[in-house]
C-alpha atoms as a PDB file:
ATOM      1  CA  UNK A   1       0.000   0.000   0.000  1.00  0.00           C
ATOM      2  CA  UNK A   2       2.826   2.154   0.356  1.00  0.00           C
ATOM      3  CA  UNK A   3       4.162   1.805  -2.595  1.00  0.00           C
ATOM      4  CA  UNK A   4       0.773   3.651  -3.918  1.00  0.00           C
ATOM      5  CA  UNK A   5       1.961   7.087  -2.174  1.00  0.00           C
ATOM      6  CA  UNK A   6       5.943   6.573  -2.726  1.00  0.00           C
ATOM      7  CA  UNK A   7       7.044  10.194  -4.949  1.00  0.00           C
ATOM      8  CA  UNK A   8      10.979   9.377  -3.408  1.00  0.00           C
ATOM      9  CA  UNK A   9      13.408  11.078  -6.466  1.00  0.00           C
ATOM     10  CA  UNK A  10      10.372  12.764  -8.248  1.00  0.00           C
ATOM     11  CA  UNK A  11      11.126  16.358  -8.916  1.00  0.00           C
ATOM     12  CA  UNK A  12       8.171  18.421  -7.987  1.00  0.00           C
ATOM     13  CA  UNK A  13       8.706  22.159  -9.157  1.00  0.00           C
ATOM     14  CA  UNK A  14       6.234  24.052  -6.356  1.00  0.00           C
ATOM     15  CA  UNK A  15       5.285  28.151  -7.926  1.00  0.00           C
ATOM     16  CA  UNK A  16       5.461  30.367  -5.144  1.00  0.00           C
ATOM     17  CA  UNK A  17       7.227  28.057  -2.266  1.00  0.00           C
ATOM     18  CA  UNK A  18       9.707  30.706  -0.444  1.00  0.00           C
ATOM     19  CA  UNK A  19       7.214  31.120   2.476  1.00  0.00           C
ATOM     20  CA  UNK A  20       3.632  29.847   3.408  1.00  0.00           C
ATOM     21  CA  UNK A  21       1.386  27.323   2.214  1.00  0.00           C
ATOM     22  CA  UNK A  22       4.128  26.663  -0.725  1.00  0.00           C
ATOM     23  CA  UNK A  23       6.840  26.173   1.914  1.00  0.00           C
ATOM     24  CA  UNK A  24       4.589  23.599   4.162  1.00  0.00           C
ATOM     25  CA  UNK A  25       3.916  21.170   0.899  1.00  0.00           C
ATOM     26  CA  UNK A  26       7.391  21.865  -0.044  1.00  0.00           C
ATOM     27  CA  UNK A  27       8.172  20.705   3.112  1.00  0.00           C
ATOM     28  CA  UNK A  28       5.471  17.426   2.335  1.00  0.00           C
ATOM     29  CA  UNK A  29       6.871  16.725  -0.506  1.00  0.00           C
ATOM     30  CA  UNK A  30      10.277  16.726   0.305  1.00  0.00           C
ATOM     31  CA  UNK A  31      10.013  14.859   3.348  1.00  0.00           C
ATOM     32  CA  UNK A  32       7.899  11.624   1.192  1.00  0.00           C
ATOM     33  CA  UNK A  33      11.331  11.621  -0.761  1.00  0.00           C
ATOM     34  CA  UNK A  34      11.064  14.531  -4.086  1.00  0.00           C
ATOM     35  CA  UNK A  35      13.184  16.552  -5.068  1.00  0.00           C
ATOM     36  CA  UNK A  36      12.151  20.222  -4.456  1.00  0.00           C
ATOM     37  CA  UNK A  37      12.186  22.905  -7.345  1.00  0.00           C
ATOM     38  CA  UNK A  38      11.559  25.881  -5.181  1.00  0.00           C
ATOM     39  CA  UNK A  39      10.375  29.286  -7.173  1.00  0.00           C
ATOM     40  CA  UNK A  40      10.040  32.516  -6.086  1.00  0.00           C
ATOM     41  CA  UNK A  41      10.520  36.238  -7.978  1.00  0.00           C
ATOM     42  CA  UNK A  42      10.638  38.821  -5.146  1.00  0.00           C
ATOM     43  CA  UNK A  43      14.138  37.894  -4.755  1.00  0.00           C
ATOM     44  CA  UNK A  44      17.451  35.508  -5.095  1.00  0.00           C
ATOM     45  CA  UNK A  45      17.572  35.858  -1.138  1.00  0.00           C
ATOM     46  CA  UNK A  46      14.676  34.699  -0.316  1.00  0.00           C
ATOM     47  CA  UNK A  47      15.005  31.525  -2.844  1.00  0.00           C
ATOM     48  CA  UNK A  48      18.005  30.697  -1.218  1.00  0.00           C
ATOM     49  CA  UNK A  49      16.794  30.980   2.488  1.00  0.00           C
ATOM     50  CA  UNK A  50      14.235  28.753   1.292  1.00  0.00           C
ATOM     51  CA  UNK A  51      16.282  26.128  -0.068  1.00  0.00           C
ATOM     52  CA  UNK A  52      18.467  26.425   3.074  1.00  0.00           C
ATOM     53  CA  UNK A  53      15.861  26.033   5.589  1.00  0.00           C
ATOM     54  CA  UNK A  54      14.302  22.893   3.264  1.00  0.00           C
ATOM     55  CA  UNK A  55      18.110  20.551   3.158  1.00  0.00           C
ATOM     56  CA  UNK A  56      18.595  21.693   7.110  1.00  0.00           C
ATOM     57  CA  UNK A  57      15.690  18.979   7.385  1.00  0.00           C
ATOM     58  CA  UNK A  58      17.626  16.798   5.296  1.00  0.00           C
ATOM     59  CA  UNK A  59      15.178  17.678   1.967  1.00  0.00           C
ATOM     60  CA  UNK A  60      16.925  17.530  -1.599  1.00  0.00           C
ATOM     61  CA  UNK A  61      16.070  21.484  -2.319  1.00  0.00           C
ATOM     62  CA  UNK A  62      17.377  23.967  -5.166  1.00  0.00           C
ATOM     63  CA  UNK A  63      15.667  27.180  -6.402  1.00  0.00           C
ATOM     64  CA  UNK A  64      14.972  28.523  -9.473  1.00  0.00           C
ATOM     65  CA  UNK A  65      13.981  32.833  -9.524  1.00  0.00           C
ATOM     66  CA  UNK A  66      11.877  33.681 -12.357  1.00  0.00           C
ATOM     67  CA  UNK A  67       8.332  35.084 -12.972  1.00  0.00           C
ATOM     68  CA  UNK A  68       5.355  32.421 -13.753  1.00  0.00           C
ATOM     69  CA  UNK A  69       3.762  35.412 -16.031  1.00  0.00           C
ATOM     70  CA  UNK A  70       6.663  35.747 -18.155  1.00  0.00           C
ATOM     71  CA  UNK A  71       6.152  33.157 -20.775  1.00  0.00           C
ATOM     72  CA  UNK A  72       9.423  33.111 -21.749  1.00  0.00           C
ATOM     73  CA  UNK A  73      10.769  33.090 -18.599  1.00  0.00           C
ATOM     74  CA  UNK A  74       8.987  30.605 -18.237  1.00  0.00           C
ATOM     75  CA  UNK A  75       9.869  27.930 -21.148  1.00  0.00           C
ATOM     76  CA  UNK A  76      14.094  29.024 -19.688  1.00  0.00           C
ATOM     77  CA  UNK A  77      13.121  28.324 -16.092  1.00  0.00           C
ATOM     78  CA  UNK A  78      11.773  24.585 -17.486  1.00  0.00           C
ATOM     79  CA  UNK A  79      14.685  24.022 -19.955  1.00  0.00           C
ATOM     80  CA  UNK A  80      17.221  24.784 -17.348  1.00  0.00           C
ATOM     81  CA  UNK A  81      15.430  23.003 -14.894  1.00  0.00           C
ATOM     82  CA  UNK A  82      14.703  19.746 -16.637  1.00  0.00           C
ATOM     83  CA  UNK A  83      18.805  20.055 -18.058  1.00  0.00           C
ATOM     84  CA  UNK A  84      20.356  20.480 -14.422  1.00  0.00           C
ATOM     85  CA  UNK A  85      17.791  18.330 -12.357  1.00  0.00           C
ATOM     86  CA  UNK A  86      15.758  16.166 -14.598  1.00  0.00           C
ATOM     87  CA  UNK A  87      12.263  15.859 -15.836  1.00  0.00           C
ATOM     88  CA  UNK A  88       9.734  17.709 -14.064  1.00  0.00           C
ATOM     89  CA  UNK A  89       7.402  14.790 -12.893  1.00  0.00           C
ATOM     90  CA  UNK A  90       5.311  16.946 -10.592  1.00  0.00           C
ATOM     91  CA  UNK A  91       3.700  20.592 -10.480  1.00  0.00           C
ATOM     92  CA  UNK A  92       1.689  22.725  -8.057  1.00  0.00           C
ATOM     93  CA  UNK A  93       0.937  26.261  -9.482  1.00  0.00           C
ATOM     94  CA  UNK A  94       1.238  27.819  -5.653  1.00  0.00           C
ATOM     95  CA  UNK A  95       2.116  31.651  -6.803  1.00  0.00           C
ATOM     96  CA  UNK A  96      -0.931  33.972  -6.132  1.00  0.00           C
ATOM     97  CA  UNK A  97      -1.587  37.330  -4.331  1.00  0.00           C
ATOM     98  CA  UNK A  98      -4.873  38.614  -3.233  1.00  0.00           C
ATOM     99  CA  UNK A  99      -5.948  42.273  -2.901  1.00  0.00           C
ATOM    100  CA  UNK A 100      -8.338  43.059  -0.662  1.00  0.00           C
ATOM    101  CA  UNK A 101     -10.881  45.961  -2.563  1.00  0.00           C
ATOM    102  CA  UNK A 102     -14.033  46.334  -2.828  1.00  0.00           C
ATOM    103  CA  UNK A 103     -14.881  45.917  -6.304  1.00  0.00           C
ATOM    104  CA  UNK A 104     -16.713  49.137  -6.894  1.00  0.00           C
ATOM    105  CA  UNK A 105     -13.197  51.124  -5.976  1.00  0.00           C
ATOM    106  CA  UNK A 106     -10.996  48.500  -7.592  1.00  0.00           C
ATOM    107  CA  UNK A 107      -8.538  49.776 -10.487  1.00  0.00           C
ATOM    108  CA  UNK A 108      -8.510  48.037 -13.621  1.00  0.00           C
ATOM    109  CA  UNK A 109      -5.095  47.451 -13.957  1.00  0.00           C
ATOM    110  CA  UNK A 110      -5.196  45.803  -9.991  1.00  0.00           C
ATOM    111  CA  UNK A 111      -7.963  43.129 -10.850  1.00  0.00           C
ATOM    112  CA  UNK A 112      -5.743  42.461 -14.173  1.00  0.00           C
ATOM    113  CA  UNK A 113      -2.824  41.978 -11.721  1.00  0.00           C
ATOM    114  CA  UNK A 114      -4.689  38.940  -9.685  1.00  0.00           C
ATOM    115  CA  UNK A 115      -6.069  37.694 -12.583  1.00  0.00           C
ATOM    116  CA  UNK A 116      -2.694  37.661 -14.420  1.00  0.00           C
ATOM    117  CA  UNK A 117      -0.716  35.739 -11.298  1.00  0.00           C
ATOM    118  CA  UNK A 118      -3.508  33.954  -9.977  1.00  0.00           C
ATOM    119  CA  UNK A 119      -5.040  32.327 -13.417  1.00  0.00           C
ATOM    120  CA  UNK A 120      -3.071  33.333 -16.255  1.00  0.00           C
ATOM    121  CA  UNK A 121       0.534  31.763 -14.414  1.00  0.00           C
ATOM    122  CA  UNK A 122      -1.271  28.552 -14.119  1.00  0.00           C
ATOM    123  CA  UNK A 123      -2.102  28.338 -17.602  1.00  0.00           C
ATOM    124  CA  UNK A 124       1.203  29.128 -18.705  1.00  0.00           C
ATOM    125  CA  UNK A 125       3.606  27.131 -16.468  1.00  0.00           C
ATOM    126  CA  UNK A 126       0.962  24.136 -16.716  1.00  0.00           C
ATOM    127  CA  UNK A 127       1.389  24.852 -20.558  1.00  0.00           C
ATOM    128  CA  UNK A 128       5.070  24.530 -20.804  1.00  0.00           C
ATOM    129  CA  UNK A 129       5.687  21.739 -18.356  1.00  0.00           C
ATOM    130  CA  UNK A 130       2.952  19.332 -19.585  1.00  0.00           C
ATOM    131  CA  UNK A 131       4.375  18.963 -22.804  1.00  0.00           C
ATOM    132  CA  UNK A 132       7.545  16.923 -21.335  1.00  0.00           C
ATOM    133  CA  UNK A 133       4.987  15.101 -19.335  1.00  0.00           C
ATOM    134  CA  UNK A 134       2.644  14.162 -22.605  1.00  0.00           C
ATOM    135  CA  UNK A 135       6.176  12.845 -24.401  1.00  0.00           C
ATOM    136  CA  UNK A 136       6.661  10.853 -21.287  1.00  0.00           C
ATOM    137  CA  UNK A 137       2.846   9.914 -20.641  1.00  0.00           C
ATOM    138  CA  UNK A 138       3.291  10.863 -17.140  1.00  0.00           C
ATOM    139  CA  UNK A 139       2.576  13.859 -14.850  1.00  0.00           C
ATOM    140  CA  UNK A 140       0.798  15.142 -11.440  1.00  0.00           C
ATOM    141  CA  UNK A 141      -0.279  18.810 -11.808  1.00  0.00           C
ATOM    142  CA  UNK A 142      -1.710  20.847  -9.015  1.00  0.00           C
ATOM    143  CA  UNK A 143      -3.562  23.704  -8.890  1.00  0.00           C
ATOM    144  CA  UNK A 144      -3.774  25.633  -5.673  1.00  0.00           C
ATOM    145  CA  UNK A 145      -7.815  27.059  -5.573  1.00  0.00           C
ATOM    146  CA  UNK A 146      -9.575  28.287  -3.056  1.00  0.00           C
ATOM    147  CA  UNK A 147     -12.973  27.972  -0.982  1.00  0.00           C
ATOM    148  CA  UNK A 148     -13.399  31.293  -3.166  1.00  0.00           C
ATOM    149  CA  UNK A 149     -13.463  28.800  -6.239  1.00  0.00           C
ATOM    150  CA  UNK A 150     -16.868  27.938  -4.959  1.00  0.00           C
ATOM    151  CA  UNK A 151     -17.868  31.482  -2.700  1.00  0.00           C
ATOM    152  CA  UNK A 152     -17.878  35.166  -3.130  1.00  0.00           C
ATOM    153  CA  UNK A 153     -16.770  37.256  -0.119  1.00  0.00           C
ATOM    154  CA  UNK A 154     -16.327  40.728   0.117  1.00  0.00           C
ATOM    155  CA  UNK A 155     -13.624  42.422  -1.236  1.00  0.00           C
ATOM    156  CA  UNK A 156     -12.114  39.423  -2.793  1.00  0.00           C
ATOM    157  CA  UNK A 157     -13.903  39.914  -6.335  1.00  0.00           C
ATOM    158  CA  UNK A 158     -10.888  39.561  -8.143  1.00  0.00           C
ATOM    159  CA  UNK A 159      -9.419  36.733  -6.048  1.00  0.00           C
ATOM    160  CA  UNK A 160     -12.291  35.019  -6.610  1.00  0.00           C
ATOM    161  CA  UNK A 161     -12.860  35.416 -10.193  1.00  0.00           C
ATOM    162  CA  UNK A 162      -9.422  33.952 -10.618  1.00  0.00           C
ATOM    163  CA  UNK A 163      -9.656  31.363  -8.445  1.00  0.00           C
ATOM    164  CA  UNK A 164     -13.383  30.080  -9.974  1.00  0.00           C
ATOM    165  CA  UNK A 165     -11.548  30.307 -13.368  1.00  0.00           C
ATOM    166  CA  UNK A 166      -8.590  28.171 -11.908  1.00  0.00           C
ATOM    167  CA  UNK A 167     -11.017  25.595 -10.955  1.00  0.00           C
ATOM    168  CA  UNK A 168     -12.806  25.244 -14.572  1.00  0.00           C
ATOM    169  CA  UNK A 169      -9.114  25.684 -16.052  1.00  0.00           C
ATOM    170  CA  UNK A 170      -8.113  22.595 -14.018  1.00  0.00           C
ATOM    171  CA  UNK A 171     -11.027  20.588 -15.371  1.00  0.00           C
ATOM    172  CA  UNK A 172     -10.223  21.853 -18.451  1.00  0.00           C
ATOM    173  CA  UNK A 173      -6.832  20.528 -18.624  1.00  0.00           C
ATOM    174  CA  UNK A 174      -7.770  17.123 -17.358  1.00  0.00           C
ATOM    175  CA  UNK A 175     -10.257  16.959 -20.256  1.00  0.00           C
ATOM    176  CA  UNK A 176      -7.933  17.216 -22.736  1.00  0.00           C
ATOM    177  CA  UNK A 177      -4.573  16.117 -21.398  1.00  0.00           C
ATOM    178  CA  UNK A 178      -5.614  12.994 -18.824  1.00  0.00           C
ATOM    179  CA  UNK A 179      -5.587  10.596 -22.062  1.00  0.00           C
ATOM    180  CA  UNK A 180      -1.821  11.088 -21.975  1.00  0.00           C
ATOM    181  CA  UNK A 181      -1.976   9.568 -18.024  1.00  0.00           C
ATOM    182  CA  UNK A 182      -1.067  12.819 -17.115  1.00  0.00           C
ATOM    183  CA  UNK A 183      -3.518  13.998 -13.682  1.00  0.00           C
ATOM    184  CA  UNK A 184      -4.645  17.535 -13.285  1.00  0.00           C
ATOM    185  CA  UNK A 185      -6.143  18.375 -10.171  1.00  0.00           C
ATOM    186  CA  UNK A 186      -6.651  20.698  -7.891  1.00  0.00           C
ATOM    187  CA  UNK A 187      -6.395  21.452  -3.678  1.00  0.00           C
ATOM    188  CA  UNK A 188      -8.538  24.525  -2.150  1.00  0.00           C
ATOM    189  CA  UNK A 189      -7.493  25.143   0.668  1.00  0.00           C
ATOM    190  CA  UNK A 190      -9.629  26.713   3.361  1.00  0.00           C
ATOM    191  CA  UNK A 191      -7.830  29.336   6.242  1.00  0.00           C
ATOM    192  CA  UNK A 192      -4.711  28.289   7.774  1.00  0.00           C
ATOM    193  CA  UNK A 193      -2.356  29.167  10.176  1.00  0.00           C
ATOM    194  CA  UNK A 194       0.221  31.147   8.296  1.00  0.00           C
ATOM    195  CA  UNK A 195       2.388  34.445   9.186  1.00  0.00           C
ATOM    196  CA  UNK A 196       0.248  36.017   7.171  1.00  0.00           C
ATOM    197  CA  UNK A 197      -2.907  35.529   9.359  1.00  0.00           C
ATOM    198  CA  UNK A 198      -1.316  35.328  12.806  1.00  0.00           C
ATOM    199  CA  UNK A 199      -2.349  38.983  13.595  1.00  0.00           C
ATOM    200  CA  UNK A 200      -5.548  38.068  13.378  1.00  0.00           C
ATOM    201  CA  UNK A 201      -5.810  34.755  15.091  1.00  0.00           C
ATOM    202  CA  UNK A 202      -6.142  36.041  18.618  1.00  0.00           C
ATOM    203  CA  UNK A 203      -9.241  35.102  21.213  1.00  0.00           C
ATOM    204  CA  UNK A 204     -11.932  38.273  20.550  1.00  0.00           C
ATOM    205  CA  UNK A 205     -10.679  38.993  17.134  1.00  0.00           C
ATOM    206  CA  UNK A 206     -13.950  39.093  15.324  1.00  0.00           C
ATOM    207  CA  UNK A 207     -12.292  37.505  11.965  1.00  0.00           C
ATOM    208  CA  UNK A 208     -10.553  35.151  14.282  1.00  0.00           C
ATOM    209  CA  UNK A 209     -14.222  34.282  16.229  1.00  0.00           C
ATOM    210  CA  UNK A 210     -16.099  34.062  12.666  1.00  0.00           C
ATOM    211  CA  UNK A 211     -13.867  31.582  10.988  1.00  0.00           C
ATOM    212  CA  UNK A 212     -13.659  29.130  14.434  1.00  0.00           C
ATOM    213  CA  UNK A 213     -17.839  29.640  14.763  1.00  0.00           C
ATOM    214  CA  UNK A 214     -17.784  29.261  11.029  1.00  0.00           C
ATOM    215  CA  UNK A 215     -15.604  25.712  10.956  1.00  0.00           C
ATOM    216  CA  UNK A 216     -16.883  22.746  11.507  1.00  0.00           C
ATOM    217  CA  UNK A 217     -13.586  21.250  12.903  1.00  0.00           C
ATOM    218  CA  UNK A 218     -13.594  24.549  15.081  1.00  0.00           C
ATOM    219  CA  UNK A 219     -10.150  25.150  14.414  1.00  0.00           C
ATOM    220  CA  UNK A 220      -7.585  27.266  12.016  1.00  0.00           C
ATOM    221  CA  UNK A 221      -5.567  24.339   9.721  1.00  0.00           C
ATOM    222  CA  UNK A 222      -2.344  24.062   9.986  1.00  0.00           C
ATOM    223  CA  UNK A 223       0.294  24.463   7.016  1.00  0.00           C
ATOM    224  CA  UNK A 224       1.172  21.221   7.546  1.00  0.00           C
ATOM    225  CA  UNK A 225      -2.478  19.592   6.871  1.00  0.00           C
ATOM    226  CA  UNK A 226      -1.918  20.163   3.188  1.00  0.00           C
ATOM    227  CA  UNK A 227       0.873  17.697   3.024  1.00  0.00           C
ATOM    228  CA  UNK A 228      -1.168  14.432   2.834  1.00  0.00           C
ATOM    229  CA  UNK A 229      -3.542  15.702   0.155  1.00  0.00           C
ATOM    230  CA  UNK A 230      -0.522  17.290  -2.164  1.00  0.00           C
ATOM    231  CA  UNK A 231       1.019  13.812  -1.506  1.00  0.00           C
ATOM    232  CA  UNK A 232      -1.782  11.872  -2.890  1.00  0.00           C
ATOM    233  CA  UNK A 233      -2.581  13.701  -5.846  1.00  0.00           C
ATOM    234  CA  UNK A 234       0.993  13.689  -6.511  1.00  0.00           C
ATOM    235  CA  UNK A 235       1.644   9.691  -6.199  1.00  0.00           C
ATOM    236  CA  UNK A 236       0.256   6.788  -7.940  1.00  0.00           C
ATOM    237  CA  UNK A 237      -2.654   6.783  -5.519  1.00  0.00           C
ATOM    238  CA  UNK A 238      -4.561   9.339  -7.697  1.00  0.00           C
ATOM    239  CA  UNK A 239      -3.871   8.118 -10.955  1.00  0.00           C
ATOM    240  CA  UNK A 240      -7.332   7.719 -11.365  1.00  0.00           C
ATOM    241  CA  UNK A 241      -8.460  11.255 -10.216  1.00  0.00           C
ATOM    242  CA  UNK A 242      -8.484  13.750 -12.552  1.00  0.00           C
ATOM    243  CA  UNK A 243     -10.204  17.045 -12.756  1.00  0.00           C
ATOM    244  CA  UNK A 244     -11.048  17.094  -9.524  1.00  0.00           C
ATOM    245  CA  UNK A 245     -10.754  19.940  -6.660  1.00  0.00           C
ATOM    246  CA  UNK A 246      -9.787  18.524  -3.270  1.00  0.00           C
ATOM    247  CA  UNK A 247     -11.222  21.058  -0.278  1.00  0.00           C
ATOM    248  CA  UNK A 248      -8.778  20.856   2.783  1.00  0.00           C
ATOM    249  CA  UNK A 249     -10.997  23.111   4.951  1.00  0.00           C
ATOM    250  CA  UNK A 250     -12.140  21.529   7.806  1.00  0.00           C
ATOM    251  CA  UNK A 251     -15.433  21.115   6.462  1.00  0.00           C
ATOM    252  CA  UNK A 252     -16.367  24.996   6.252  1.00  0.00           C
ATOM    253  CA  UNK A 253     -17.877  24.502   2.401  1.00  0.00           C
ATOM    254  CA  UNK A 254     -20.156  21.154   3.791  1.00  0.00           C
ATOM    255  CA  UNK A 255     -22.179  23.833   6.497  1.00  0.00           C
ATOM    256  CA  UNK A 256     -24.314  27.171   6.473  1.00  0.00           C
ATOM    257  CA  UNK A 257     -22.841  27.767   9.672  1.00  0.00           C
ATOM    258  CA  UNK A 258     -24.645  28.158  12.758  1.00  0.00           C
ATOM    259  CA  UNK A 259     -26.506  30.198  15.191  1.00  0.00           C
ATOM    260  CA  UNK A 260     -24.534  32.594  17.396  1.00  0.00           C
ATOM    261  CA  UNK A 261     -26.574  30.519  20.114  1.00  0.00           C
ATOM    262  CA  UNK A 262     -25.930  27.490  19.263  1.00  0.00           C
ATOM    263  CA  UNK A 263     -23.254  25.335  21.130  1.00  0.00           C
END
């Protein structure tokens, strides 16, 4: 049964992995035995800290800096890739940004921005690397949704425009690229525990209070949560699953919610 999860010397190239959700399933990955590709564009320094902080747990790491809109960036970061560390056998489009506007005050050229990282990137980076993996007939491809793929929220118009168009690009891609046994699916995750949100995740903290009330499992996820399911659809256990969007949320998309009186 193991044997159906091993990914030990596949290298997985993981968008977006310096920090954050894309560091804990680098993390995942690494530790199950691939070979990390981490990418980042803010800068070479934070790529490297990355790397450094992923082999100080023993991980096989290197890092690549370019920008997943830049199609031609793009098709050098995969040839140089794929000639210094070998065929990319696994993918998870991680990179995204959200800004928080409400859409009535939003600039054009700022919902263009989200769209571009957060649904355009995928496309293009899923592009590029999938055509190795249809001249080997073999290929995991992730990409990173959202609850927003399913729910509006406000202020998060653009975010979730992209993120409902990742979720139809996904099935998209498995429609016409799963005859090649290569498996396109998806993870959304719900809210974790990140640096990002630890301001907010205090006791009286209304955001904090709505999303515990709000979640079933009454409880933030942790980074680290996201490991088993980018594990599975990255192994041999999913090669059956394709075009499919895997919720790791605690169960906040199965409920309404419930009454502020209600235990």
């Amino acid at each position: 049964m193991t044997n159906l999860f091993d990914i030990k010397g596949k290298i997985a190239l993981i968008t977006g992995s310096t920090h954050g959700l894309g560091m804990a399933m680098a993390k995942g990955l690494g530790e199950a035995g691939a070979t990390i590709v981490v990418n980042g564009n803010s800068s070479q320094q934070k790529i490297d800290a990355a790397v450094a902080e992923l082999k100080k747990e023993g991980i096989n790491a290197v890092g690549y800096k370019f920008n997943v809109t830049d199609e031609k960036e793009v098709i050098d970061a995969i040839k140089k890739i794929e000639t210094e560390v070998g065929p990319i056998a696994i993918l998870i489009n991680n990179a995204g940004i959200i800004k928080r506007i409400p859409l009535i005050e939003m600039e054009v050229a700022d919902f263009k921005e989200v769209i571009d990282i957060d649904l355009v990137s995928p496309f293009i980076v899923s592009k590029h690397v999938a055509k190795g993996m249809i001249e080997r007939r073999q290929g995991k491809i992730i990409n990173i949704c959202s609850m927003m793929s399913e729910l509006g929220r406000n202020t998060v118009g653009a975010y979730a425009a992209a993120k409902g168009g990742l979720k139809m690009l996904t099935k998209n891609m498995a429609t016409e690229w799963a005859k090649y046994n290569v498996q396109i699916n998806g993870i959304g995750p719900g809210y974790f525990a990140t640096e990002q949100t630890k301001p907010i995740r205090v006791d009286g903290h209304p955001f904090n209070d709505f999303i515990i009330s709000r979640t079933p499992a009454a409880k933030w996820g942790d980074p680290g949560d996201l490991a088993g399911a980018a594990i599975f659809l990255s192994s041999k256990a999913s090669d059956f699953v394709n075009g499919h969007i895997l919720y790791v949320d605690g169960g906040i998309l199965a409920t309404i919610g419930k009454p502020s009186n209600e235990e």
